[in-house]
Each structure stands twice: as structure tokens, then as C-alpha cells.
Protein backbone atom coordinates (compact mmCIF):
# COMPACT_ATOMS: atom_id res chain seq x y z
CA UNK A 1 -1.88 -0.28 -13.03
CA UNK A 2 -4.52 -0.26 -10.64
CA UNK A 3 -7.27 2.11 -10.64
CA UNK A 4 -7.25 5.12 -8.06
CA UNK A 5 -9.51 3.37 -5.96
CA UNK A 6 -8.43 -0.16 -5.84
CA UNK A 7 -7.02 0.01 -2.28
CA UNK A 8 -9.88 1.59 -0.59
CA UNK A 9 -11.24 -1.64 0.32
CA UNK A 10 -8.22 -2.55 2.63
CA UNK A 11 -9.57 0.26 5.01
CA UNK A 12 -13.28 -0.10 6.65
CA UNK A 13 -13.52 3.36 5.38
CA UNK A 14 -11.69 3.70 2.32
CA UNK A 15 -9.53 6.11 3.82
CA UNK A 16 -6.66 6.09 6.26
CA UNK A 17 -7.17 3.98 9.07
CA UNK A 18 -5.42 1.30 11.74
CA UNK A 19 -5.08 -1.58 9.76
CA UNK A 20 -8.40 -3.83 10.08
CA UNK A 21 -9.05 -5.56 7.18
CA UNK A 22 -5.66 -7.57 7.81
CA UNK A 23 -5.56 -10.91 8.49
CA UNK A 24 -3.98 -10.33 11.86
CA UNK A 25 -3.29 -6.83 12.56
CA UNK A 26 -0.64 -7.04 15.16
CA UNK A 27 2.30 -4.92 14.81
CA UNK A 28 4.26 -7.91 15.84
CA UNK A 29 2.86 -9.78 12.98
CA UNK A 30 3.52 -7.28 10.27
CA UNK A 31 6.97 -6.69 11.76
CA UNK A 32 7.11 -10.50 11.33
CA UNK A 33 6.27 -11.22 7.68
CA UNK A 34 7.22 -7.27 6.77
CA UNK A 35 3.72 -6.20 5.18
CA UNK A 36 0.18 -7.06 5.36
CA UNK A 37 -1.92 -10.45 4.87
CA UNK A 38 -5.35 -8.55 3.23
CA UNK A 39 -8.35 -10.00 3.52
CA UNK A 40 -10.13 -10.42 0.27
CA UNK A 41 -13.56 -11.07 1.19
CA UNK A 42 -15.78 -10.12 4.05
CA UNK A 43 -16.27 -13.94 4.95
CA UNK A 44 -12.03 -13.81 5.06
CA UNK A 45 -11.29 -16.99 3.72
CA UNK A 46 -9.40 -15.51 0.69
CA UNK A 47 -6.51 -13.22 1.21
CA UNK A 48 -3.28 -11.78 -0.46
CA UNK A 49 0.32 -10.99 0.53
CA UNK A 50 1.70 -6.88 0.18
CA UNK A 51 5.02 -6.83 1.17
CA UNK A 52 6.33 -3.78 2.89
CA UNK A 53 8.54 -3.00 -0.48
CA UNK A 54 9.94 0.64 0.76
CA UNK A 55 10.59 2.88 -2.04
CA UNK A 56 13.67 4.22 -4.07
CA UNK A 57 14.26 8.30 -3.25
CA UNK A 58 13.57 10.53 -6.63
CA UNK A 59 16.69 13.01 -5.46
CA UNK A 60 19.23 10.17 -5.75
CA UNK A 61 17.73 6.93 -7.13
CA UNK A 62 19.55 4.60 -5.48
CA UNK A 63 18.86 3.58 -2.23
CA UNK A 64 16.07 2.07 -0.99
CA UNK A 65 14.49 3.10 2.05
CA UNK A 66 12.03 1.78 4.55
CA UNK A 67 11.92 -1.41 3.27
CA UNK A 68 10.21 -4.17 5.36
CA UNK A 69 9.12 -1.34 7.34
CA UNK A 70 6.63 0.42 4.77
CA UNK A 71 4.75 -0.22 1.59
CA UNK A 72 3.99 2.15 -1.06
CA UNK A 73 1.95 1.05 -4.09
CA UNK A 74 0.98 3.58 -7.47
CA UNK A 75 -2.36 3.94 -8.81
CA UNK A 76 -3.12 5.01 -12.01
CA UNK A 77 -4.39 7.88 -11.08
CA UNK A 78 -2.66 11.52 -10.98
CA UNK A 79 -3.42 14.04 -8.36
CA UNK A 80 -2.22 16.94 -10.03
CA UNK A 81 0.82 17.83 -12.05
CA UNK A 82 3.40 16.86 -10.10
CA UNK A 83 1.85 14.04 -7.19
CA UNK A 84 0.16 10.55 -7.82
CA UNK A 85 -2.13 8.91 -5.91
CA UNK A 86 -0.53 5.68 -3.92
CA UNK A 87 -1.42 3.45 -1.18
CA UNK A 88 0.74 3.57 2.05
CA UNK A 89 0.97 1.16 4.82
CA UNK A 90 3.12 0.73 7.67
CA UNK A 91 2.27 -1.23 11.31
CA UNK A 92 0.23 1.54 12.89
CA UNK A 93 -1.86 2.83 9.45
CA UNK A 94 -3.21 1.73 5.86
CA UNK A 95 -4.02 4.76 3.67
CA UNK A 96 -5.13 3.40 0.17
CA UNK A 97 -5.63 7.46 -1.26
CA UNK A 98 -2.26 8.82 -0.38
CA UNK A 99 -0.55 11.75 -2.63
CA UNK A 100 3.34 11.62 -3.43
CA UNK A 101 5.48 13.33 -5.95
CA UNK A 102 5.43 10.97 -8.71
CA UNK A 103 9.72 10.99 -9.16
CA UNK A 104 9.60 8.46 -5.88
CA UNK A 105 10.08 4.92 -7.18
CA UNK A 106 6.97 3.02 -5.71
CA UNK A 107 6.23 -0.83 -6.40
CA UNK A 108 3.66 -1.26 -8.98
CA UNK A 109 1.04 -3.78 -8.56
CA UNK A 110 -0.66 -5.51 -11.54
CA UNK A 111 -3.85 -5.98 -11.50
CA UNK A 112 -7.12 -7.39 -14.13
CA UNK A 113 -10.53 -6.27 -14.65
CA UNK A 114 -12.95 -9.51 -14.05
């Protein structure tokens, strides 16, 4: 699992923002492929795919909502008892420190220490 901060650099401030460390951050675009192209470099000639995976509801656990229409992504990291820390994207907004109730199914994205 990533750590708590591992998103931050998808934002020019860490926090939530419009999305501008995309490849092309058109709404039209991300409606397009259904997530962000994320620059992984500040020369941006590596990048990665996040699909817009939605999320499965905690109160009923089986449907999936917003899918190709938002992304939501666990850290590691808890915010308190009951909420986790997550990154959140949709067209308009990236927010890589984002706090949900942890019962929400969210994708999980593996990552490696160099």
C-alpha cells in the first residue's frame, strides 16, 4: 500500500487542486480514457495510467458507483478510527490527502520502495 503521501505529487501543491500535473488535463480527455495520464517527471516524458475505478458502497457492497467518472485510491495511512486517507480524482479536481470511512471499497494501488 502506498504511503500517505504518495499522491501529493500529482497536485502542484500536494493538496487538492485542478488537475495539472496530467498529461492533458481536458475534461474531454479524461471523460475520454475515464481517468488521468500522470506525469511522472517534471521533464514529462514518463507517465502512468489511473483509471477512474469508482468505488463499491460500505452500506450494501455491491454496486459500484461512479465508475469511469471518479477514482479513489487507499493509502496506508489512517486518519483516525474510523476514516483513511485516499486520493480522489474526478475531471474538475485531484486531491491526493482525502479522508473516507474506511468500510468504502477503494482500488488499491501497489506500489515499491526504490
Amino acid at each position: 500500500m502506498p504511503a500517505p503521501n504518495a499522491f501529493t505529487g500529482f497536485t502542484t501543491t500536494g493538496y487538492s487542486s485542478s488537475p495539472t500535473k496530467v498529461v492533458d488535463n481536458s475534461p474531454t480527455t479524461f471523460n475520454t480514457i475515464k481517468g488521468w495520464e500522470i506525469w511522472t517527471d517534471d521533464s514529462h516524458t514518463t507517465s502512468f495510467y489511473m483509471p477512474a475505478a469508482g468505488y463499491r458502497a460500505y452500506d450494501n457492497g455491491l454496486a459500484m458507483a461512479t465508475l469511469g467518472v471518479r477514482g479513489y485510491y487507499w493509502t496506508s495511512a489512517l486518519a483516525d478510527h474510523q476514516r483513511a486517507i485516499r486520493l480522489h480524482f474526478e475531471a474538475s479536481v485531484i486531491n491526493p490527502v482525502d479522508y473516507r470511512n474506511n468500510g468504502f471499497g477503494h482500488s488499491v494501488r501497489p506500489v515499491a520502495d526504490n
